[in-house]
C-alpha atoms as a PDB file:
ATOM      1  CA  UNK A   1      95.480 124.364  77.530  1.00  0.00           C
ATOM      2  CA  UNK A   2      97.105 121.334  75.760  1.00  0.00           C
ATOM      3  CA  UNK A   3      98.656 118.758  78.168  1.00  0.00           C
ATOM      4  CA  UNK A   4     101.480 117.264  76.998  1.00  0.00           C
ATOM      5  CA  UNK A   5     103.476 113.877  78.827  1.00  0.00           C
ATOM      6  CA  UNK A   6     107.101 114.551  77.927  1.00  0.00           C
ATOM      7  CA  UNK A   7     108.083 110.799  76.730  1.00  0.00           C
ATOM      8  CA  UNK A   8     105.410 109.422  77.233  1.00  0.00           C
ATOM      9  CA  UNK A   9     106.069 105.900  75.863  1.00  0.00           C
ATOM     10  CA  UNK A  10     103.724 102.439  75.705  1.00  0.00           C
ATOM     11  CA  UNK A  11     105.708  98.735  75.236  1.00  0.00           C
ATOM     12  CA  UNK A  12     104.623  95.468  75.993  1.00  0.00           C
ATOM     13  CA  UNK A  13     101.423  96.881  77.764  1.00  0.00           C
ATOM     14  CA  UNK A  14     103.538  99.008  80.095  1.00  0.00           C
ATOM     15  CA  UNK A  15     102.848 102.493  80.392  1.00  0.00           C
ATOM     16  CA  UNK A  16     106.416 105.178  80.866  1.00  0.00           C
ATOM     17  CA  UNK A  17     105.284 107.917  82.715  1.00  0.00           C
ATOM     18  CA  UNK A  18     107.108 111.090  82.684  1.00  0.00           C
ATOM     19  CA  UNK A  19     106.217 114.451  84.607  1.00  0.00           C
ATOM     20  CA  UNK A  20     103.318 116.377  83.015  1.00  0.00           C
ATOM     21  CA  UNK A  21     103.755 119.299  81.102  1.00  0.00           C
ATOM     22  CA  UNK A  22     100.780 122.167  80.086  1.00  0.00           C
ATOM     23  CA  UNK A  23     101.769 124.143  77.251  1.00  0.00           C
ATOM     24  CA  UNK A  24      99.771 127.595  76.776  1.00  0.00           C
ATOM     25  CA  UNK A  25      97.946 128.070  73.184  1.00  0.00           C
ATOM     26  CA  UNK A  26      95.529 130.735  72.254  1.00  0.00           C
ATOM     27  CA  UNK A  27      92.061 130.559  72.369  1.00  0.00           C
ATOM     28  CA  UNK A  28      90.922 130.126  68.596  1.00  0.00           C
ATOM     29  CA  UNK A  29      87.866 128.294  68.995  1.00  0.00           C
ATOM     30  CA  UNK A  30      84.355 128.015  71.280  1.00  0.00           C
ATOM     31  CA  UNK A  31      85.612 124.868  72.381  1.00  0.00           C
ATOM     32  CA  UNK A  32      89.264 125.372  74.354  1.00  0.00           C
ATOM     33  CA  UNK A  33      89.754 122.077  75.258  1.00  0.00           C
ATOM     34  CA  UNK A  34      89.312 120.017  72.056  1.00  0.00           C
ATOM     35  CA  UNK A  35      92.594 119.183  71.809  1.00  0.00           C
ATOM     36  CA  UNK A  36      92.698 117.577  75.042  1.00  0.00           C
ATOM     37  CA  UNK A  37      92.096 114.265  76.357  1.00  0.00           C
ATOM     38  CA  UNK A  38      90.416 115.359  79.371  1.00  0.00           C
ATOM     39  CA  UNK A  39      87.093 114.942  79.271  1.00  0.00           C
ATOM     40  CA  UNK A  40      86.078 116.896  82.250  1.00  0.00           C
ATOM     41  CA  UNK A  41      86.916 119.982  81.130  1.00  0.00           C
ATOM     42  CA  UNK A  42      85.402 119.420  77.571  1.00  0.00           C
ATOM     43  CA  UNK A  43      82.490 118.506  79.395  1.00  0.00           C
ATOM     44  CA  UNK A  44      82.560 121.927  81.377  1.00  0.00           C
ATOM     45  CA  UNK A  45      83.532 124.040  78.820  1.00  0.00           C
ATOM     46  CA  UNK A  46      81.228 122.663  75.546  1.00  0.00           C
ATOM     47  CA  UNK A  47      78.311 123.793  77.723  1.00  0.00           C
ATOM     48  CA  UNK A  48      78.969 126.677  79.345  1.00  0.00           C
ATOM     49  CA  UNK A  49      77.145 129.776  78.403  1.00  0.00           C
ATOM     50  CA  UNK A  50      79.066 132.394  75.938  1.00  0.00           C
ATOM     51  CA  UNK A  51      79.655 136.014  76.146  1.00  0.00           C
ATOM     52  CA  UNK A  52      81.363 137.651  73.261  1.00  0.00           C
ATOM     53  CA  UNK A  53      81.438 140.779  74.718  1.00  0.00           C
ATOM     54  CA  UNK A  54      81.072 140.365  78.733  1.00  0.00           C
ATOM     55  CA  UNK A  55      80.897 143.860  80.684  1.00  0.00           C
ATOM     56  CA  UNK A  56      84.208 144.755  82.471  1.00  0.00           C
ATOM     57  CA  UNK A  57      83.587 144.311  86.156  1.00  0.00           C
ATOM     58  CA  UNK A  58      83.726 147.474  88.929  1.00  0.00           C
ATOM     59  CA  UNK A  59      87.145 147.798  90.356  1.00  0.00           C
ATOM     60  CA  UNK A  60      87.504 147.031  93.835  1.00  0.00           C
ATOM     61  CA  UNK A  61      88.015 150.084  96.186  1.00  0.00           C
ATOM     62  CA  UNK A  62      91.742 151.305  96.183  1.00  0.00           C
ATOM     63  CA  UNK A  63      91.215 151.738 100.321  1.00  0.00           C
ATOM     64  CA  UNK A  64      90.130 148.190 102.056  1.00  0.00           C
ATOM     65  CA  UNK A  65      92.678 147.546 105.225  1.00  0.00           C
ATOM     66  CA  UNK A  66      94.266 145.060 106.244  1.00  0.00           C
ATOM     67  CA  UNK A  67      91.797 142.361 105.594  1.00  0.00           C
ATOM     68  CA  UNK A  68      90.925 141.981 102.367  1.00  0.00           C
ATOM     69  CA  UNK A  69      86.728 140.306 101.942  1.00  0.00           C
ATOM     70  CA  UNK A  70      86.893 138.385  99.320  1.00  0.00           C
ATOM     71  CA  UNK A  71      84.442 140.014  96.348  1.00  0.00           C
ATOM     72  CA  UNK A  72      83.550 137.367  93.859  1.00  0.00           C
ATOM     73  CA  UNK A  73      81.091 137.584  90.750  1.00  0.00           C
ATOM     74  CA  UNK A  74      77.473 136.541  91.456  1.00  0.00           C
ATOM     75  CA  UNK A  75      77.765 134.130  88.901  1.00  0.00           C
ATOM     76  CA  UNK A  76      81.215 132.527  90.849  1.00  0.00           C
ATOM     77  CA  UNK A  77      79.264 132.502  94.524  1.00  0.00           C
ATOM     78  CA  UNK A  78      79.476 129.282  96.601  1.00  0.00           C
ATOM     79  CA  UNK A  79      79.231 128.409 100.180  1.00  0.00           C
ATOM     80  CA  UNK A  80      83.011 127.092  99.322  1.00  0.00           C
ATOM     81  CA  UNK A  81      84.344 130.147  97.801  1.00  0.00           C
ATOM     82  CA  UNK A  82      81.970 133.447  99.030  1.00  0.00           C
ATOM     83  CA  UNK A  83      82.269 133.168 102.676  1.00  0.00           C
ATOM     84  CA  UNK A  84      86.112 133.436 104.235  1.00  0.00           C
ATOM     85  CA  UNK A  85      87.658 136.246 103.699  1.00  0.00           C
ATOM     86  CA  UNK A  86      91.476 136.399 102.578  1.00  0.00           C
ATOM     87  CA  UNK A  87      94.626 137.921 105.194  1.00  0.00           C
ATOM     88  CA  UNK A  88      97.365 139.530 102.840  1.00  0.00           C
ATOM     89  CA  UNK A  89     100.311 141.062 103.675  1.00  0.00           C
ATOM     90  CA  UNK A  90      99.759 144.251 101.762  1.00  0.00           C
ATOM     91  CA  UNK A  91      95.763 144.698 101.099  1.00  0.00           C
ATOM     92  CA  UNK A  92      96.382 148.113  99.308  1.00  0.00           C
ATOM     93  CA  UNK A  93      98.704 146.363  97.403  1.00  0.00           C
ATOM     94  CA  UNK A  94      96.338 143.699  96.504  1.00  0.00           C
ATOM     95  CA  UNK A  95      93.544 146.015  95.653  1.00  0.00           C
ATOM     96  CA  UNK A  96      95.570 147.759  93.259  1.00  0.00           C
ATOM     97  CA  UNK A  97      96.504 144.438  91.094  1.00  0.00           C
ATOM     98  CA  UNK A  98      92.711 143.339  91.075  1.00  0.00           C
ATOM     99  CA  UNK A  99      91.274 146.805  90.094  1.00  0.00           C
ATOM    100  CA  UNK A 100      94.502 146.603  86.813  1.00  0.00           C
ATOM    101  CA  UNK A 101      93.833 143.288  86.007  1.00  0.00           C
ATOM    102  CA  UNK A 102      89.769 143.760  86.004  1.00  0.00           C
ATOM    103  CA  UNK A 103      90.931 147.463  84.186  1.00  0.00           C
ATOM    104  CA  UNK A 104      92.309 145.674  81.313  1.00  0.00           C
ATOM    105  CA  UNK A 105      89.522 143.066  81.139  1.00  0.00           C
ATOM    106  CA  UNK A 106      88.879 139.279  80.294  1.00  0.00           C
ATOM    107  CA  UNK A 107      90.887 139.794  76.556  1.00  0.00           C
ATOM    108  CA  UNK A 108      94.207 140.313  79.009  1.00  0.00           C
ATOM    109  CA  UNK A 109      93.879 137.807  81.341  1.00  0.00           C
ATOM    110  CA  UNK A 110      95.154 133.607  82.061  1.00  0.00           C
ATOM    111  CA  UNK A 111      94.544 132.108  84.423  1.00  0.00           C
ATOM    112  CA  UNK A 112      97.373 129.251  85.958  1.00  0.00           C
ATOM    113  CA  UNK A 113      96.081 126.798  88.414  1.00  0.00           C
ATOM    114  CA  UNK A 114      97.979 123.863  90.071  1.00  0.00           C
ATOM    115  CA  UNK A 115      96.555 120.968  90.615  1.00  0.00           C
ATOM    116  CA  UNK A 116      96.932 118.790  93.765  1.00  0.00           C
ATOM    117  CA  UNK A 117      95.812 120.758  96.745  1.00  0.00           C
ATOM    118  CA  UNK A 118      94.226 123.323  94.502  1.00  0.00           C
ATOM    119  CA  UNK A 119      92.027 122.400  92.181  1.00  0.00           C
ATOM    120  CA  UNK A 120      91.814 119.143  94.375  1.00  0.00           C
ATOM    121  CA  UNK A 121      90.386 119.277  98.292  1.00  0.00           C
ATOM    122  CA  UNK A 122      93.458 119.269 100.745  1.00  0.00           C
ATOM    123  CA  UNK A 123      90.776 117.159 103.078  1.00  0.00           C
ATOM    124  CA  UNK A 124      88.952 114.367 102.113  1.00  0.00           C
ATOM    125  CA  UNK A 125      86.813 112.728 104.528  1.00  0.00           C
ATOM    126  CA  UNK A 126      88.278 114.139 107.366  1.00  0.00           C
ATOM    127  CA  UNK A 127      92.115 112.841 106.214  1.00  0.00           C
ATOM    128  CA  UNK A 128      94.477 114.691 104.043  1.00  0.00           C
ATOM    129  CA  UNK A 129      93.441 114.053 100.339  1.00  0.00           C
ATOM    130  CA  UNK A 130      96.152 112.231  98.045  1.00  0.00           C
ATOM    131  CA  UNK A 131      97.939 113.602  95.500  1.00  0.00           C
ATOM    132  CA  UNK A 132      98.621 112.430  91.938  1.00  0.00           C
ATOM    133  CA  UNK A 133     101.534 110.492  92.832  1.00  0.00           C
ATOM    134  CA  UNK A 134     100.433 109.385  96.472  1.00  0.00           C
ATOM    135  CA  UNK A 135      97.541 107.611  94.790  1.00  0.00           C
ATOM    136  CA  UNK A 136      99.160 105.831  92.187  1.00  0.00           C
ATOM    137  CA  UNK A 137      99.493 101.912  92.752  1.00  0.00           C
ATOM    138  CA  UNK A 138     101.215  99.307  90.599  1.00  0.00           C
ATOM    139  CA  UNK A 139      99.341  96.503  91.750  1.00  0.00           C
ATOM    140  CA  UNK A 140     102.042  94.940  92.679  1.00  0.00           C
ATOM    141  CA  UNK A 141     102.972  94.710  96.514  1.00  0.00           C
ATOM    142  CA  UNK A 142     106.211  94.685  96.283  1.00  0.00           C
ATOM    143  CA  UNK A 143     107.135  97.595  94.188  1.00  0.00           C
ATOM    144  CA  UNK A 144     103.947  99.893  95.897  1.00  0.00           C
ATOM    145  CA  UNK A 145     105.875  98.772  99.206  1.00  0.00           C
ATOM    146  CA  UNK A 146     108.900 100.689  97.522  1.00  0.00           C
ATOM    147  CA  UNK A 147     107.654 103.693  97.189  1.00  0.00           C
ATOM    148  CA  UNK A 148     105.894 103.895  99.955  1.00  0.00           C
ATOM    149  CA  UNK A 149     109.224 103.548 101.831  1.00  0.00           C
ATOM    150  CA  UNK A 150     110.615 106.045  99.551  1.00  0.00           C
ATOM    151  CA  UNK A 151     108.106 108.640 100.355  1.00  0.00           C
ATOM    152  CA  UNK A 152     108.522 108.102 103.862  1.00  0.00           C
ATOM    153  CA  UNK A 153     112.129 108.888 103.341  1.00  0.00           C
ATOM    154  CA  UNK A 154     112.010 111.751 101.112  1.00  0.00           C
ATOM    155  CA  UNK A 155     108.618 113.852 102.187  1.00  0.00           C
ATOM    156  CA  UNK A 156     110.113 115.133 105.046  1.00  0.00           C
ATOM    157  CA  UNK A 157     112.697 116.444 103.316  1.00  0.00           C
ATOM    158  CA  UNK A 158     110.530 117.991 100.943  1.00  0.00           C
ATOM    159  CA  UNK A 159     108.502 119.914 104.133  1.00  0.00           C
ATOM    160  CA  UNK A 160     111.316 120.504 106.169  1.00  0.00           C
ATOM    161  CA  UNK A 161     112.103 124.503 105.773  1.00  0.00           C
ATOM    162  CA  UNK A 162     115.409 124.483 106.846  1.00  0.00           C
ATOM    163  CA  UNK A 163     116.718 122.702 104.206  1.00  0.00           C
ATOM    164  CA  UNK A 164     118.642 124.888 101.397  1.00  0.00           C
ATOM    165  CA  UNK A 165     116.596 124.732  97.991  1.00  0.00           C
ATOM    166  CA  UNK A 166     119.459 123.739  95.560  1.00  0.00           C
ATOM    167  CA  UNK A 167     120.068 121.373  98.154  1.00  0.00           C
ATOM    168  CA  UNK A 168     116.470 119.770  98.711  1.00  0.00           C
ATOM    169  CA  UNK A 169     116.142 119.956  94.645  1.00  0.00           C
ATOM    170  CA  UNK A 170     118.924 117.730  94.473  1.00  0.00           C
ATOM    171  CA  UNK A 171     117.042 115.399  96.551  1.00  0.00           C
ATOM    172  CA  UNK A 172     113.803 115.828  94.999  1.00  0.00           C
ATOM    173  CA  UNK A 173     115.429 114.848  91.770  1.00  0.00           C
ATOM    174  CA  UNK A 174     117.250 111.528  93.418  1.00  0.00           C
ATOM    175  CA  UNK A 175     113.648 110.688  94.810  1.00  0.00           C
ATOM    176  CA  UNK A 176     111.912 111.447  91.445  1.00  0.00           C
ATOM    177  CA  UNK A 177     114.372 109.246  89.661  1.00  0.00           C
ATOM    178  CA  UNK A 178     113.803 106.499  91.959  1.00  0.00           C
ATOM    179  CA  UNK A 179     110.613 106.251  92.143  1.00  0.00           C
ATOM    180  CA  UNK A 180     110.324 106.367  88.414  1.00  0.00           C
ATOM    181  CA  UNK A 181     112.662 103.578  88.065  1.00  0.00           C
ATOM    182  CA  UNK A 182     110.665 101.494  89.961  1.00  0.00           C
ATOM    183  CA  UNK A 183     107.621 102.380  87.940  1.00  0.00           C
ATOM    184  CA  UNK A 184     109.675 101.064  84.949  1.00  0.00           C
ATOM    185  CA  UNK A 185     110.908  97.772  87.053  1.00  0.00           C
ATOM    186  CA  UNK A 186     107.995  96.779  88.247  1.00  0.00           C
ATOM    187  CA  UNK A 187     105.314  97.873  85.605  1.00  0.00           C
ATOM    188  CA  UNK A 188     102.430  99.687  85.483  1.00  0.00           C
ATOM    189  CA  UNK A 189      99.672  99.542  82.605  1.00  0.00           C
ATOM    190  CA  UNK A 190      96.627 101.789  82.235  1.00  0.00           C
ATOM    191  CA  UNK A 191      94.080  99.716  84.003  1.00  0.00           C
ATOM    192  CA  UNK A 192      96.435  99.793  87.305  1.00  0.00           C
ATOM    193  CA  UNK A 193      96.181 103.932  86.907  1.00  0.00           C
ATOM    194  CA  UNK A 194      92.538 103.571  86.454  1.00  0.00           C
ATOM    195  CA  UNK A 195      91.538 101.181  89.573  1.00  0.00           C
ATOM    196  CA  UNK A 196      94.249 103.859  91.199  1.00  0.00           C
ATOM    197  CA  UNK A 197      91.863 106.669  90.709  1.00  0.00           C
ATOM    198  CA  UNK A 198      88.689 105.014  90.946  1.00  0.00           C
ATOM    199  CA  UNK A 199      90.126 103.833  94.949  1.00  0.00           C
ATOM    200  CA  UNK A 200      91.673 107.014  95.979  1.00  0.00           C
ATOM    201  CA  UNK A 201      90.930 109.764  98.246  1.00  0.00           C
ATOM    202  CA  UNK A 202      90.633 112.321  96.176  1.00  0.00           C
ATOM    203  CA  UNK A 203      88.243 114.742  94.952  1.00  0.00           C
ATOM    204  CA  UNK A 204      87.578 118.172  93.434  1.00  0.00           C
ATOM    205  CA  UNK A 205      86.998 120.992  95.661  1.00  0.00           C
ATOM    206  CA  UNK A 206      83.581 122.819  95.168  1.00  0.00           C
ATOM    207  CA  UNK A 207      83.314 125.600  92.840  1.00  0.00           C
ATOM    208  CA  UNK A 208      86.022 124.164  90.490  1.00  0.00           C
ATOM    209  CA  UNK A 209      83.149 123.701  87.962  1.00  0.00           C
ATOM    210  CA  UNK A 210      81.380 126.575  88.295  1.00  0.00           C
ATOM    211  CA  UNK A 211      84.979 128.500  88.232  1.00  0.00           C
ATOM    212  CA  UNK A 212      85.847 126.653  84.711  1.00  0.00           C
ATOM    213  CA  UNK A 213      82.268 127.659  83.561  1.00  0.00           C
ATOM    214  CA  UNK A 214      82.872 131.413  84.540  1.00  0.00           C
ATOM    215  CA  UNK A 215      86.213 131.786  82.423  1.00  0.00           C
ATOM    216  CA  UNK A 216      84.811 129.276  79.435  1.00  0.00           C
ATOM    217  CA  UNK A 217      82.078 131.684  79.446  1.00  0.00           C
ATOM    218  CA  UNK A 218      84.453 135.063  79.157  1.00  0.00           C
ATOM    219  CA  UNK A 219      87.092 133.470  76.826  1.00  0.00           C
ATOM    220  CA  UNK A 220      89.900 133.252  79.607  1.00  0.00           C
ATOM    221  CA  UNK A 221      92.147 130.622  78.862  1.00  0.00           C
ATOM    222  CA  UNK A 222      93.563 128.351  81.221  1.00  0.00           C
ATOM    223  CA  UNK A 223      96.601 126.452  82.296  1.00  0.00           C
ATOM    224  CA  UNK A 224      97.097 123.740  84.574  1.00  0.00           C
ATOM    225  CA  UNK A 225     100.868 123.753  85.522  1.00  0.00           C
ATOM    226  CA  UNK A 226     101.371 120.286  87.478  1.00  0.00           C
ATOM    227  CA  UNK A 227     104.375 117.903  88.879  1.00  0.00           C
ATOM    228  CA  UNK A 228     101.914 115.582  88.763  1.00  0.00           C
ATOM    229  CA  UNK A 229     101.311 113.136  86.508  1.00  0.00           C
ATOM    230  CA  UNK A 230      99.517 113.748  83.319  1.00  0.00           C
ATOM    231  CA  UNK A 231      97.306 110.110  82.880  1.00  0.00           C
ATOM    232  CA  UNK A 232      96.565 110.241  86.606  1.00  0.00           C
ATOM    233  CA  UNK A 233      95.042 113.933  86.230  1.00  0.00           C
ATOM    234  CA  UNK A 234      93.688 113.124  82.863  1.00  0.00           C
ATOM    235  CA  UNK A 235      92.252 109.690  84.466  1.00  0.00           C
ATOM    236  CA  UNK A 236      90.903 112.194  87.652  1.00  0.00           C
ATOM    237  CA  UNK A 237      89.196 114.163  85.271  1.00  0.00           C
ATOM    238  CA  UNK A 238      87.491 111.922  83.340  1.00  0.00           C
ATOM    239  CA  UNK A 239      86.117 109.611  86.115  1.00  0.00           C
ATOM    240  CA  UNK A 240      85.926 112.360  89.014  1.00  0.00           C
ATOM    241  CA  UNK A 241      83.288 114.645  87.532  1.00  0.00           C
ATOM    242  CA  UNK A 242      79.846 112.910  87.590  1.00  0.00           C
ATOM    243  CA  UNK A 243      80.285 112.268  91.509  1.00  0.00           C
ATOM    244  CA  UNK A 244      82.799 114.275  93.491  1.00  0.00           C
ATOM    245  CA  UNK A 245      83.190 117.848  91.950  1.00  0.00           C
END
């Protein structure tokens, strides 16, 4: 993938940051990510193993209930990801799509991940992880103080399921804009975003290396489709790897 920060601007030291954006490219080259600035994943994916010409795995069986067990690769097997199994609404259903998508092989598939609360741990030390934006701090009381009170306003309008979506979009929008502006009013420079990261709670959730690894290693590319915010993810990345995936 190639991450992209739509107006992404730097004046007087002060960093405009703008939603983050993942635009899909083709895989032309062994190394996916050189484009990118995330280090992580050109970490992951300069030395992960290549196959050229990696055998097609054995479809599922068409006939597997309700409950679906969850069949991984040897090569993707965790104590994270081999153990549960998954409840669908339509196994059969299911079983079909996996057994057509492994049918047509690695040369046919992409893979789209989000980011907070996926590729990220939804718990982190026994408290609800933080996501891109919850983590970010100005360093600067006042405005973090803010938007703090904004997200106390607005998040339970963004969980509340009785809400129409055109309506709660709206909302989401007015809340967005906000906090942005006060991002812009109060300031925020790149060594705020890093002592952000390096003091949050957050963290990779196992396997998210080895499941890079697995698709480097078949030539599946991959895009990370995010709300959040691409130097915060990009910082994550970068500084998240050695210790916490």
């Amino acid at each position: 993938f190639s991450p992209k920060a739509k107006g992404n601007k730097q004046k007087q030291g002060f960093v405009l940051l703008r939603p983050i954006h993942f635009e899909m490219r083709p895989m032309t080259s062994p190394l996916l990510l050189s484009p990118s600035p995330c280090r992580l994943l050109r970490r992951l994916f300069s030395r992960a193993p290549r196959r050229r010409n990696p055998t097609t795995p054995r479809p599922l069986s068409p006939h597997l209930g309700r409950r679906l067990p969850l069949r991984l690769p040897a090569s993707m097997s965790s104590s994270s990801v081999g153990t549960p199994d998954s409840v669908v609404a339509d196994a059969d259903a299911l079983a079909r799509k996996v057994a057509a998508i492994r049918a047509a092989g690695p040369a046919k598939l992409q893979v789209i991940a989000d980011f907070d609360g996926t590729l990220t741990r939804y718990w982190y030390d026994g408290s609800r992880g933080q996501s891109s934006h919850g983590l970010l701090r100005q360093g600067n009381e006042e405005f973090d103080s803010k938007r703090e009170a904004l997200f106390e306003h607005y998040h339970p309008i963004e969980i509340n399921p009785d809400i129409p979506v055109l309506e709660k979009a709206k909302l989401m929008e007015e809340w967005w804009g906000k906090t942005h502006g006060l991002l812009i009013e109060g300031g925020l420079t790149q060594e705020a975003i890093k002592k952000s990261v390096a003091d949050a709670a957050i963290a990779f959730r196992d396997g998210v290396v080895e499941l890079f690894e697995f698709l480097e290693a078949r030539d599946i590319p991959v895009l990370v489709f995010s709300a959040g915010l691409a130097d915060i993810i990009e910082e994550v990345s970068s500084k998240r790897n050695e210790t916490k995936c």
